[in-house]
N, C-alpha and C. Protein backbone atom coordinates (compact mmCIF):
# COMPACT_ATOMS: atom_id res chain seq x y z
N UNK A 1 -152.99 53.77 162.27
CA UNK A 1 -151.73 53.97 161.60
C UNK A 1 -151.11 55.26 162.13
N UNK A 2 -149.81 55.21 162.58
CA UNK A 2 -148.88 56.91 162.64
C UNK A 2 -149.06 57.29 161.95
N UNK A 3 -149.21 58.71 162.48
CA UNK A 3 -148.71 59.77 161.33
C UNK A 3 -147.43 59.81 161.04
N UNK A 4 -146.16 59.57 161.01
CA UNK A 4 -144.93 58.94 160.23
C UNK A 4 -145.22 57.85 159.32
N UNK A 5 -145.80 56.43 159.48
CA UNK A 5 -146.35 55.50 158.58
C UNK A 5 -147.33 55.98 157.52
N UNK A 6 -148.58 56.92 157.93
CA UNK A 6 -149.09 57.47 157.00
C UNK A 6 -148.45 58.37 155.77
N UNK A 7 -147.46 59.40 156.20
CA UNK A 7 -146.23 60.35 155.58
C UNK A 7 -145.70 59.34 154.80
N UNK A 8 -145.62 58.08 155.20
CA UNK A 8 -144.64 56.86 154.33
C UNK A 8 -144.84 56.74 153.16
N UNK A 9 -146.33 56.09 153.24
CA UNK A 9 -147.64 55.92 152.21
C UNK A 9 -147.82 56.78 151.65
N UNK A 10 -148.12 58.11 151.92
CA UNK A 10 -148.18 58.56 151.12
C UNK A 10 -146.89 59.07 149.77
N UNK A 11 -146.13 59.28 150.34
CA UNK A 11 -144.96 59.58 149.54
C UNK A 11 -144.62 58.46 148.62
N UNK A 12 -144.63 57.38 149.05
CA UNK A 12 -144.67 55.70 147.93
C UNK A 12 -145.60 55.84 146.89
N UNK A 13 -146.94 56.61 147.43
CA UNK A 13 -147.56 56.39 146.66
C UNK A 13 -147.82 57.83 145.53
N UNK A 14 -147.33 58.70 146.11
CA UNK A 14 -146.99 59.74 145.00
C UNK A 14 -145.54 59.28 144.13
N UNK A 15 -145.07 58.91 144.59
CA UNK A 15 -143.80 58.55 143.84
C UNK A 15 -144.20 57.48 142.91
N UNK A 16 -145.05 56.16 143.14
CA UNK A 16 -146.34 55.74 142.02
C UNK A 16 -146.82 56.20 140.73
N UNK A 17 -147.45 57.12 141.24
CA UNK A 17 -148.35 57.65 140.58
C UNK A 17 -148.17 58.67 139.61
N UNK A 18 -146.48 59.42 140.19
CA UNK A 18 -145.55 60.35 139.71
C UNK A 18 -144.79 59.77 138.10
N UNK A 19 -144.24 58.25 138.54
CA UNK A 19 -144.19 57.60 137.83
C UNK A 19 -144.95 56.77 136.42
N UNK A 20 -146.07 56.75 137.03
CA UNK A 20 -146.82 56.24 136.12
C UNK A 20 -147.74 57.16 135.18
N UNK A 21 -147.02 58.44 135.78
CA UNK A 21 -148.12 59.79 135.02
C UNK A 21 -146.81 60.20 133.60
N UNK A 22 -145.38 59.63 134.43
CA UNK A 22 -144.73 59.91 133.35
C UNK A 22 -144.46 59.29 132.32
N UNK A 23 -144.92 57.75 132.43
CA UNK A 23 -144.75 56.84 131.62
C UNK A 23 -145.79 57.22 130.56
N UNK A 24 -147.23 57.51 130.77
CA UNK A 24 -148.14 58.07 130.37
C UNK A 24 -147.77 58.71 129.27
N UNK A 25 -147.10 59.79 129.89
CA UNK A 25 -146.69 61.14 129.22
C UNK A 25 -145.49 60.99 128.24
N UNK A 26 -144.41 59.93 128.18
CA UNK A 26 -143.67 59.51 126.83
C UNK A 26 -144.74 58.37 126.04
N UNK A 27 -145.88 58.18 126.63
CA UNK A 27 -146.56 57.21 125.19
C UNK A 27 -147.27 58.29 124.41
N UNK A 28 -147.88 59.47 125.03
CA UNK A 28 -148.26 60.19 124.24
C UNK A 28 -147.40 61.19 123.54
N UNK A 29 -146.43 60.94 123.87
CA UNK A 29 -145.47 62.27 123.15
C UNK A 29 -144.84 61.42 121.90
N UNK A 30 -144.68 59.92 122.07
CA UNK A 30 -144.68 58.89 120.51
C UNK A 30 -145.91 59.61 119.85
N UNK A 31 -147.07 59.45 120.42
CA UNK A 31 -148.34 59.23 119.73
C UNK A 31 -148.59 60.67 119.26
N UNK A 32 -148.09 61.53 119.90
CA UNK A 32 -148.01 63.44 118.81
C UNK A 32 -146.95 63.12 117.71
N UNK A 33 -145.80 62.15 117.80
CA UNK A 33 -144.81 62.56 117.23
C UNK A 33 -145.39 61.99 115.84
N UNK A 34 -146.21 60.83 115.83
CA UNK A 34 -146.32 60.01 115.12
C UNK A 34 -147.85 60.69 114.10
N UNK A 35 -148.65 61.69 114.77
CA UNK A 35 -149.10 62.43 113.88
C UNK A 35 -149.08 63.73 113.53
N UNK A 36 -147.69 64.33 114.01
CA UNK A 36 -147.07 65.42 113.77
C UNK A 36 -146.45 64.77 112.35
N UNK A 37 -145.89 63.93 112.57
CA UNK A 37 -145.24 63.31 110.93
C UNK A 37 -146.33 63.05 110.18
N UNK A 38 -147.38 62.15 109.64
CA UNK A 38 -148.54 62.55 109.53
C UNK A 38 -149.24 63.61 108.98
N UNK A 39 -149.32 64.65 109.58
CA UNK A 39 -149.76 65.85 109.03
C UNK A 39 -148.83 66.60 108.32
N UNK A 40 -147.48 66.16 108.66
CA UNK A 40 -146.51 66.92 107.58
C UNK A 40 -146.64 66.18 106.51
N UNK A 41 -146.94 65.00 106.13
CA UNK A 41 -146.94 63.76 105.00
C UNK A 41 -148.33 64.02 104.44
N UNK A 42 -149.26 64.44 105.04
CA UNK A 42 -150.59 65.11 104.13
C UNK A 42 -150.12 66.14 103.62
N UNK A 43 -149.29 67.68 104.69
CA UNK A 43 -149.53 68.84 103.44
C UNK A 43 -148.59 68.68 102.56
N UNK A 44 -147.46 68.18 102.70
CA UNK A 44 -146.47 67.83 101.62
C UNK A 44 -147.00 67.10 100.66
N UNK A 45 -148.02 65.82 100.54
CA UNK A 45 -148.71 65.20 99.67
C UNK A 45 -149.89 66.01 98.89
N UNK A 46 -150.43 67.23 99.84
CA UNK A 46 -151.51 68.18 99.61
C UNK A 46 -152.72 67.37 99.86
N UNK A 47 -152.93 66.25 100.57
CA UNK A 47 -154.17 65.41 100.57
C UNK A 47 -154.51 66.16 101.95
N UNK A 48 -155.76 66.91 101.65
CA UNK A 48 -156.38 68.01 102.66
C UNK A 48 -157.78 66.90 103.47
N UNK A 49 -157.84 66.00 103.15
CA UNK A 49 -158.81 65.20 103.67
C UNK A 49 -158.79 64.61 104.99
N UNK A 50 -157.96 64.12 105.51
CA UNK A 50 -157.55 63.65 106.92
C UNK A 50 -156.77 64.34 108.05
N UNK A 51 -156.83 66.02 107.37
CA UNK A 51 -155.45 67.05 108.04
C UNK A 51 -156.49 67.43 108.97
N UNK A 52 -157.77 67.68 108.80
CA UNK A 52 -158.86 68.20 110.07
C UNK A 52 -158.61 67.18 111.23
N UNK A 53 -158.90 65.84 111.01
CA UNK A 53 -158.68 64.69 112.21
C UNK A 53 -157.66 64.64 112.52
N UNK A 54 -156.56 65.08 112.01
CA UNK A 54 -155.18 64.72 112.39
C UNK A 54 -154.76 65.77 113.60
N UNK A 55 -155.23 67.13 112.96
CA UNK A 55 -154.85 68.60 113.64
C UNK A 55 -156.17 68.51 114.88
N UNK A 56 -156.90 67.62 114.87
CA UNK A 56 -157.70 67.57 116.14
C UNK A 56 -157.25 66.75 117.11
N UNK A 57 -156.60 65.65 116.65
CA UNK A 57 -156.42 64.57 117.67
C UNK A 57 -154.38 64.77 118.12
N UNK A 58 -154.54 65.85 117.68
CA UNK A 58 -152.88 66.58 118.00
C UNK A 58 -153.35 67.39 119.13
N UNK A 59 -154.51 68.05 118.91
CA UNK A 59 -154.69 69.09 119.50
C UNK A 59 -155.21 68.53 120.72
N UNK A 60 -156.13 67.56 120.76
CA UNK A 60 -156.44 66.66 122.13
C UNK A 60 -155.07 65.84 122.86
N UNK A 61 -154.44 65.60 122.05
CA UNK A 61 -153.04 64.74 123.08
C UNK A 61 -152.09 66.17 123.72
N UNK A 62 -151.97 67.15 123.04
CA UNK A 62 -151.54 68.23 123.64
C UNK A 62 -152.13 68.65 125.12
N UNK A 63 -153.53 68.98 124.71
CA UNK A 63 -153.90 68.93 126.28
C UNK A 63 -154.21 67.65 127.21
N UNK A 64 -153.53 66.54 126.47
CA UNK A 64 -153.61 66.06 127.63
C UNK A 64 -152.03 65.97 128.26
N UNK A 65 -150.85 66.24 127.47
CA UNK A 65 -149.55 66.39 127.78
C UNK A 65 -149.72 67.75 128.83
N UNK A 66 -150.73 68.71 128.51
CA UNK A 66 -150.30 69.58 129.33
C UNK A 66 -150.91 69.37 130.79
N UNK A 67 -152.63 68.50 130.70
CA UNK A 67 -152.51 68.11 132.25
C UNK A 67 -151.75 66.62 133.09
N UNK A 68 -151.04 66.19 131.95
CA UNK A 68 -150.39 65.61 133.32
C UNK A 68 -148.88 66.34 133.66
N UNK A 69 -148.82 66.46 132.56
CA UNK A 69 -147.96 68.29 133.28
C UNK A 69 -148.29 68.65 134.79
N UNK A 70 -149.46 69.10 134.58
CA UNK A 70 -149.75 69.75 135.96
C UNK A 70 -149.90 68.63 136.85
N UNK A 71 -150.44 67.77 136.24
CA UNK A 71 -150.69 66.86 137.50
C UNK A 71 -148.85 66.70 138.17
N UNK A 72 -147.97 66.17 137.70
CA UNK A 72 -146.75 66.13 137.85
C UNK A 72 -146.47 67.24 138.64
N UNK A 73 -146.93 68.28 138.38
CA UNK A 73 -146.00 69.73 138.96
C UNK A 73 -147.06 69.15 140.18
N UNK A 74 -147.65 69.20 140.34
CA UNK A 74 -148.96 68.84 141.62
C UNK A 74 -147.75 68.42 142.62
N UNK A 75 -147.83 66.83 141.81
CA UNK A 75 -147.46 65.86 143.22
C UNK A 75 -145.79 66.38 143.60
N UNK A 76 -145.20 66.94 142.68
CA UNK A 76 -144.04 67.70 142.61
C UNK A 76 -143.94 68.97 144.48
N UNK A 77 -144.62 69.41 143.92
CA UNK A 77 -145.03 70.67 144.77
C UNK A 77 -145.41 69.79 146.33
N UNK A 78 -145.76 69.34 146.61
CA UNK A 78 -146.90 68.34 147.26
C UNK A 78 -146.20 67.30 148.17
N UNK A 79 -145.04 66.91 147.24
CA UNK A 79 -143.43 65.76 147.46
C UNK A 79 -142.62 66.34 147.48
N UNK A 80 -141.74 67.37 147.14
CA UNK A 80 -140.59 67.60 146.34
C UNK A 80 -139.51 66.76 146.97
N UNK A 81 -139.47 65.73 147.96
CA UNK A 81 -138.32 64.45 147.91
C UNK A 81 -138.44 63.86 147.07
N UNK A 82 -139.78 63.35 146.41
CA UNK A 82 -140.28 62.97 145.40
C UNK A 82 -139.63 62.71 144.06
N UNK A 83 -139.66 64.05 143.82
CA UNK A 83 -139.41 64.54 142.65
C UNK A 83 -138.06 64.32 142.21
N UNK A 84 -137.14 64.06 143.45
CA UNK A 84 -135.61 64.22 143.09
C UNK A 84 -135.23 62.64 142.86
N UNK A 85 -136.20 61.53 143.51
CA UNK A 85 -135.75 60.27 143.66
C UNK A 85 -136.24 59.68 142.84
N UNK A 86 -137.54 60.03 141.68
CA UNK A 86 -137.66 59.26 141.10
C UNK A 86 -137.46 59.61 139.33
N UNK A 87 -137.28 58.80 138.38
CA UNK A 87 -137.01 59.21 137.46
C UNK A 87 -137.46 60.46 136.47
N UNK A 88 -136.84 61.81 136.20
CA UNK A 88 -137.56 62.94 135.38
C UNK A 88 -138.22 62.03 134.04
N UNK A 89 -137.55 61.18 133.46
CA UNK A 89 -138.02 60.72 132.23
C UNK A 89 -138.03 58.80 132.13
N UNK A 90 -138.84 58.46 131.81
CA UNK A 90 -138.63 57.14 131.60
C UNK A 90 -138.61 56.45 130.54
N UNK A 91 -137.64 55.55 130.78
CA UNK A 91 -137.14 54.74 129.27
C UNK A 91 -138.07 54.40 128.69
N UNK A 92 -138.04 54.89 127.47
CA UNK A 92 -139.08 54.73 126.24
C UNK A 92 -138.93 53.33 125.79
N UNK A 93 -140.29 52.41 125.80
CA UNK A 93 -140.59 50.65 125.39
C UNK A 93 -140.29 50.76 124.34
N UNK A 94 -139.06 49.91 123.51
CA UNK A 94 -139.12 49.78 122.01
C UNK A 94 -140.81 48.27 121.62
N UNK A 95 -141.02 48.95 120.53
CA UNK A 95 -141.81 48.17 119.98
C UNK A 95 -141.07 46.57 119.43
């Protein structure tokens, strides 16, 4: 394979993967939003029983928002044609 054909591939395939890290990244930002509400609906209710699991599994989708963050800034840095051609945000799936 050229090295121009290879440069091809690869860029298709960061632009992939760029994509699919962001799609990723609006299902989990539903899935904080949805127990960010949640934990406001426990302390407002005062039911202190499910606010530990709630404030943990917030706290795990956070870091994972923040590494595909990086991963993004990665292929960002890595592409930056990339970055300009393919979508910053992608349309959120209605249920």
């Amino acid at each position: 394979m050229s090295e121009h054909a290879q440069t091809v591939a690869d860029a298709a395939q960061a632009a992939y993967f760029r994509l699919r890290l962001l799609h990723e990244r609006c299902d989990l930002a539903a899935m904080l939003a949805k127990h960010t509400k949640g934990l406001t609906r426990c302390m407002t209710e005062r039911d202190m029983r499910p606010m530990s699991d709630i404030r943990r599994h917030i706290r795990t989708i956070e870091r994972e928002l923040q590494s595909i963050d990086r991963m993004v800034e990665a292929l960002d840095d890595r592409f930056p044609d990339q970055a300009a051609t393919t979508e910053s945000e992608p349309t959120r799936r209605r249920a």
